[in-house]
Structures are given as C-alpha cells and as structure tokens.
N, C-alpha and C. Protein backbone atom coordinates (compact mmCIF):
# COMPACT_ATOMS: atom_id res chain seq x y z
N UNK A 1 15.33 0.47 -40.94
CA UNK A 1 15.27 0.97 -39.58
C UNK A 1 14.92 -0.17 -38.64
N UNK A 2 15.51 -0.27 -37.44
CA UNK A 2 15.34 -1.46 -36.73
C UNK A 2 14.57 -0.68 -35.30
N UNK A 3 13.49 -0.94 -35.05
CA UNK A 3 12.85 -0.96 -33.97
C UNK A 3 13.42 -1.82 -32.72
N UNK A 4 14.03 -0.70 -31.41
CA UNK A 4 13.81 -1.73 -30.28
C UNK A 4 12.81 -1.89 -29.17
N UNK A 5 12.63 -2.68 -28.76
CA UNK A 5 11.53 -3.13 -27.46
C UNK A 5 11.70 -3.05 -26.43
N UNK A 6 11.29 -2.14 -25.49
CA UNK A 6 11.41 -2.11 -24.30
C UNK A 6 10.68 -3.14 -23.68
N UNK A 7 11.12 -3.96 -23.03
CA UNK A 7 10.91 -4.60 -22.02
C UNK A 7 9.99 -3.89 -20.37
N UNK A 8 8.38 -4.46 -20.54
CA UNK A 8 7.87 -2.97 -19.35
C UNK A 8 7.80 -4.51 -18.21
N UNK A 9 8.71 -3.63 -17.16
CA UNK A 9 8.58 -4.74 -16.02
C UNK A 9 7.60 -3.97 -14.93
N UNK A 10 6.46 -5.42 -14.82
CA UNK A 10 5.23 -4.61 -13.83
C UNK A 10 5.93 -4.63 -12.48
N UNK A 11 5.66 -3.72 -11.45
CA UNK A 11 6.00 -4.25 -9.79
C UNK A 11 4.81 -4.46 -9.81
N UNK A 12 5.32 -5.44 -9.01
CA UNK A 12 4.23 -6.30 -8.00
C UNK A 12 4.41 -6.10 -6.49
N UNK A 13 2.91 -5.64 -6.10
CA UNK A 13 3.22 -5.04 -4.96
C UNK A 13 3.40 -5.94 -3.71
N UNK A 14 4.38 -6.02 -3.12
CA UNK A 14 4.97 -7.07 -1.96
C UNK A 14 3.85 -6.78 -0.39
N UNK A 15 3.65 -7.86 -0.43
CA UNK A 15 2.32 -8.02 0.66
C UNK A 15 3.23 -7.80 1.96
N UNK A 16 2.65 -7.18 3.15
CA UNK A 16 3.66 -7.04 4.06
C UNK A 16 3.10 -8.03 5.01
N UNK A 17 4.11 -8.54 6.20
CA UNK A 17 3.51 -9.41 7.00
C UNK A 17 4.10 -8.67 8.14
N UNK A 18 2.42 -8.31 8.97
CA UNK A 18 2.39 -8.17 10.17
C UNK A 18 2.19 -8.46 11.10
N UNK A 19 3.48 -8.68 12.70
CA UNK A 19 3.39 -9.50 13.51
C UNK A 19 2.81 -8.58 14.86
N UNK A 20 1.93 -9.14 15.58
CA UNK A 20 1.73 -8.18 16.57
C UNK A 20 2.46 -8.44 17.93
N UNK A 21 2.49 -7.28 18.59
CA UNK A 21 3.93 -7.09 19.52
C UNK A 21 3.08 -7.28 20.97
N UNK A 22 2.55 -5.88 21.17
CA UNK A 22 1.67 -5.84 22.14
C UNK A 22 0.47 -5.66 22.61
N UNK A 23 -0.61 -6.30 23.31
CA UNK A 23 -1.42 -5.52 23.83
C UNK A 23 -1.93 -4.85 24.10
N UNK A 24 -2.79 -3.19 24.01
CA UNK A 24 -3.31 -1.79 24.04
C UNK A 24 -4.57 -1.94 23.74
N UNK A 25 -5.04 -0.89 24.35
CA UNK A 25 -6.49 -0.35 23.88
C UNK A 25 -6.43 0.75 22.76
N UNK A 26 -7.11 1.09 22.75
CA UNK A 26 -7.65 1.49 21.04
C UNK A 26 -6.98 3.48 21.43
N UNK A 27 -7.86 3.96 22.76
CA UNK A 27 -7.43 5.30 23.19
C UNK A 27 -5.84 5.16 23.30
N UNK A 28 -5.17 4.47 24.05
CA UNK A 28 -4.04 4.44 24.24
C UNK A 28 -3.05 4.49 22.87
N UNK A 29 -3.49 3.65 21.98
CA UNK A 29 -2.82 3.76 20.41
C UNK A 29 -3.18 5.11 19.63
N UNK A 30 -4.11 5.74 19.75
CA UNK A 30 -4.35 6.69 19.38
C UNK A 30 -4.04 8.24 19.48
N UNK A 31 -3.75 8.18 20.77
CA UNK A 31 -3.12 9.19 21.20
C UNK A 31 -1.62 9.40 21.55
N UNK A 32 -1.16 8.10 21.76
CA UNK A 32 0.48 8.22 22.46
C UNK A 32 0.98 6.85 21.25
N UNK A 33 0.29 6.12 21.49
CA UNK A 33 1.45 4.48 21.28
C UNK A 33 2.16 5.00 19.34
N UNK A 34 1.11 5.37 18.78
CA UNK A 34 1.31 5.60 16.71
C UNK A 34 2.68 6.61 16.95
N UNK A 35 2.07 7.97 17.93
CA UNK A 35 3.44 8.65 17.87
C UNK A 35 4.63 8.58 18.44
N UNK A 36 4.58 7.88 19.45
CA UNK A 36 5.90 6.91 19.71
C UNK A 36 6.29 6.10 18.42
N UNK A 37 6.02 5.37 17.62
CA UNK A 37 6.56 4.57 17.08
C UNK A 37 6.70 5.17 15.80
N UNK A 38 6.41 6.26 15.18
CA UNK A 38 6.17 7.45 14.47
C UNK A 38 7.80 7.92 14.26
N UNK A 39 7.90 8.30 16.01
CA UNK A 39 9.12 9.53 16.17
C UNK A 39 10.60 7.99 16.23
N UNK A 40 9.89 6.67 16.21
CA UNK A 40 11.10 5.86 16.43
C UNK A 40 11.65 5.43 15.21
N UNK A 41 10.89 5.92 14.20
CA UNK A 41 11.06 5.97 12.78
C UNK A 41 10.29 4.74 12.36
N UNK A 42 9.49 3.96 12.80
CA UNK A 42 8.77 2.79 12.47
C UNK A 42 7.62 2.98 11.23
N UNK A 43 7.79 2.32 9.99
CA UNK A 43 6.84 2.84 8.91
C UNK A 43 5.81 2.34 8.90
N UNK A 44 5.92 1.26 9.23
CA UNK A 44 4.55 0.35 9.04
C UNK A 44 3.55 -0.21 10.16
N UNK A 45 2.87 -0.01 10.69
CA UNK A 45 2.53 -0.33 11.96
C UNK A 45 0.80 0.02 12.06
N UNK A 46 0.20 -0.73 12.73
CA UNK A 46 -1.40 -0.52 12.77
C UNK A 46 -2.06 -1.28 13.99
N UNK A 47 -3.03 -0.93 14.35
CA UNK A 47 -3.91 -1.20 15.42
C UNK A 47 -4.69 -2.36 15.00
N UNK A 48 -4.21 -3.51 15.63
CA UNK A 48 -5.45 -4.70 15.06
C UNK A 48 -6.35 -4.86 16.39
N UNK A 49 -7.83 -4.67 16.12
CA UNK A 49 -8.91 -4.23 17.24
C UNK A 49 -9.14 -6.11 17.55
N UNK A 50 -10.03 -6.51 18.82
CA UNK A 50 -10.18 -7.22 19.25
C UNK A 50 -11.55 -7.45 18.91
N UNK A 51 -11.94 -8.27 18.99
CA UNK A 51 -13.83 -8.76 18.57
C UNK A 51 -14.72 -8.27 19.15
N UNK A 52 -14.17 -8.25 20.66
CA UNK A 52 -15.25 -7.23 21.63
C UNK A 52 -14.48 -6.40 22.02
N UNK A 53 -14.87 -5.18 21.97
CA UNK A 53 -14.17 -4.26 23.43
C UNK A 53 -12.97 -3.06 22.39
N UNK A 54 -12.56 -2.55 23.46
CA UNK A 54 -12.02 -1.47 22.32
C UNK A 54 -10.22 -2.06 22.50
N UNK A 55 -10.05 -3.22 22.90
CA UNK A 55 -8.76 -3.57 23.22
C UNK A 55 -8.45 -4.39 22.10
N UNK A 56 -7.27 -4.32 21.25
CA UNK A 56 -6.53 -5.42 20.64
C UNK A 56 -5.26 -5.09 20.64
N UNK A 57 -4.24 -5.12 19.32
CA UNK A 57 -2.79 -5.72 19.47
C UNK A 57 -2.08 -4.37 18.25
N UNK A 58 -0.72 -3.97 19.00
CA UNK A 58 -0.24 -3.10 17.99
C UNK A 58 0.64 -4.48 16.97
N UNK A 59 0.16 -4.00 16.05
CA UNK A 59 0.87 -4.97 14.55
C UNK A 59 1.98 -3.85 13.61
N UNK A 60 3.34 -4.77 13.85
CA UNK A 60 4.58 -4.05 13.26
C UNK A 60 4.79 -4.81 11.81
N UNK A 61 5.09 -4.29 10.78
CA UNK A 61 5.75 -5.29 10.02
C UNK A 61 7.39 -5.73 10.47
N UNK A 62 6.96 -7.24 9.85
CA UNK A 62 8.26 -8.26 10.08
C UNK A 62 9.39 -7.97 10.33
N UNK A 63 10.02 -7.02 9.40
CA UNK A 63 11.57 -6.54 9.99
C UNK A 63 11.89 -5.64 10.11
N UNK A 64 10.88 -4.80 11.08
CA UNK A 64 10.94 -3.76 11.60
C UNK A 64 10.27 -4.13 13.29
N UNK A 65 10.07 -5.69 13.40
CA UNK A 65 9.83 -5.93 14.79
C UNK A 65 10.78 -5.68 15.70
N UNK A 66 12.23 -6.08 15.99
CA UNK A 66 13.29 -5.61 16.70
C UNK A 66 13.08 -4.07 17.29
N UNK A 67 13.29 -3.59 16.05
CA UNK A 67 13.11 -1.72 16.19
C UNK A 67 12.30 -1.20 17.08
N UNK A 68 11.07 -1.82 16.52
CA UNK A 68 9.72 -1.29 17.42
C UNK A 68 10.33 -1.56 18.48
N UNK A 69 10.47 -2.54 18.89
CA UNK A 69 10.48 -2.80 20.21
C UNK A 69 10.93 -2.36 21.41
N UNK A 70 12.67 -2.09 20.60
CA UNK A 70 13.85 -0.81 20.97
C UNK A 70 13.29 0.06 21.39
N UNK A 71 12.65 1.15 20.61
CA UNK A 71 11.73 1.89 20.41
C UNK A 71 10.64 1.85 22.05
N UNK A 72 9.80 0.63 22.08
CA UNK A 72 8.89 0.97 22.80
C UNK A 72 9.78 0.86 24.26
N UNK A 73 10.67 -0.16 24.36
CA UNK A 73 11.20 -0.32 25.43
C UNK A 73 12.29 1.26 26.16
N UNK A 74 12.68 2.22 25.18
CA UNK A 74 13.32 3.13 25.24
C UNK A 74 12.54 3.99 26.01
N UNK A 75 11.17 4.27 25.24
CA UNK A 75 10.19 4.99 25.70
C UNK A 75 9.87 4.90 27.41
N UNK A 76 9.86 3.15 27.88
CA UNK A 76 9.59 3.32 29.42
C UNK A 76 10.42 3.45 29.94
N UNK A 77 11.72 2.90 29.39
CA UNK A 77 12.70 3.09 30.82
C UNK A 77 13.25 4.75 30.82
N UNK A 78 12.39 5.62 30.04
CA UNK A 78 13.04 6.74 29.74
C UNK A 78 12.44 7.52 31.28
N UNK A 79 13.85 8.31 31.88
CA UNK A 79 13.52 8.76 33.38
C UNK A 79 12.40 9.79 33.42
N UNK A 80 11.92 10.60 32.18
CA UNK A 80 11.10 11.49 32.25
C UNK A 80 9.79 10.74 32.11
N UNK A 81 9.65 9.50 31.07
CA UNK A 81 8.35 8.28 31.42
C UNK A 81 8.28 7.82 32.67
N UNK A 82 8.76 7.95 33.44
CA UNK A 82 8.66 6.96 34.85
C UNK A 82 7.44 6.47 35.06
N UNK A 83 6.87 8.31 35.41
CA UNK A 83 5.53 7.92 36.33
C UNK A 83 3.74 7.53 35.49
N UNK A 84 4.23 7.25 34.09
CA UNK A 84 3.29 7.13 33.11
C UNK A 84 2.27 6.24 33.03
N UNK A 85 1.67 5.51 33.11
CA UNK A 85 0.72 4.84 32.74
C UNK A 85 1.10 3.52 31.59
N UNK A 86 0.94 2.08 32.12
CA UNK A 86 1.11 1.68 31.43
C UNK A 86 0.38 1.63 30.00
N UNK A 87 0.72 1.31 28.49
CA UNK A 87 -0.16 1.67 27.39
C UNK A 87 0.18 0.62 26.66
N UNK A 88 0.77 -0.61 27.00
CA UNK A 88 0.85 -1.70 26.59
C UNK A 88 1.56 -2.60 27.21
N UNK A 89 1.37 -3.78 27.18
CA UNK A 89 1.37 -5.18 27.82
C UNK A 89 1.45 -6.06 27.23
C-alpha cells in the first residue's frame, strides 16, 4: 500500500497597507464619513486619531484608494449634499 502526502500550505496573512486620504474629526467619522464609504463598497478603512484632540485622518487600504475617493467626491458634489457640512479636508 503506498501512502500519499498531502502537502498543508499555511496562508499567511497579507499585512494591509494603509494610506490616509483625509482629514476628519472623530464625530464626523462616526456618524456619516464609515457609512459613506460602507455604502461605496469600500472594505477596509479606519479612523487614525491624532495625538491631541479628537481630529485625525480617514486611512483606506492601498488599492482601494482611487475608489474611496470616487466615492467621497460623489458624495459632495451630490445635489441633495449641497448644503452639508464639510466632514473632511
């Protein structure tokens, strides 16, 4: 009888690299900016906070930066956003 060997291939989990886009405060990401980029189909995305203050930077992964962006830029020029508040810079 001949025994064969499976070969067990580990994944290795691929580190993501995230670039940050824009500017926001912490309320503003929390409430509007995640589900905008949520409904733009964006998977990966997080709030990197600032040292002081409740302001830092929305962080997209790498090749999904374009998208976001689409995405966020869609959101303002959209005629029903007009009169909104800016929520990033």
């Amino acid at each position: 009888m001949s025994s064969s060997k499976k070969k067990v291939v580990e994944l290795v989990p691929t580190k993501k690299t995230m670039v940050n886009l824009f500017k926001t405060n912490y309320h503003y990401y929390r409430h509007w900016v995640k589900y905008i980029l949520s409904e733009g189909k964006i998977k990966a995305f997080r709030f990197v906070k600032d040292e002081v203050g409740w302001t830092g930077k929305i962080a997209v992964d790498k090749p999904e930066v374009d998208t976001a962006k689409k995405v966020l830029a869609d959101y303002k020029t959209n005629t029903k956003n007009a009169g909104t508040v800016d929520m990033w810079w």
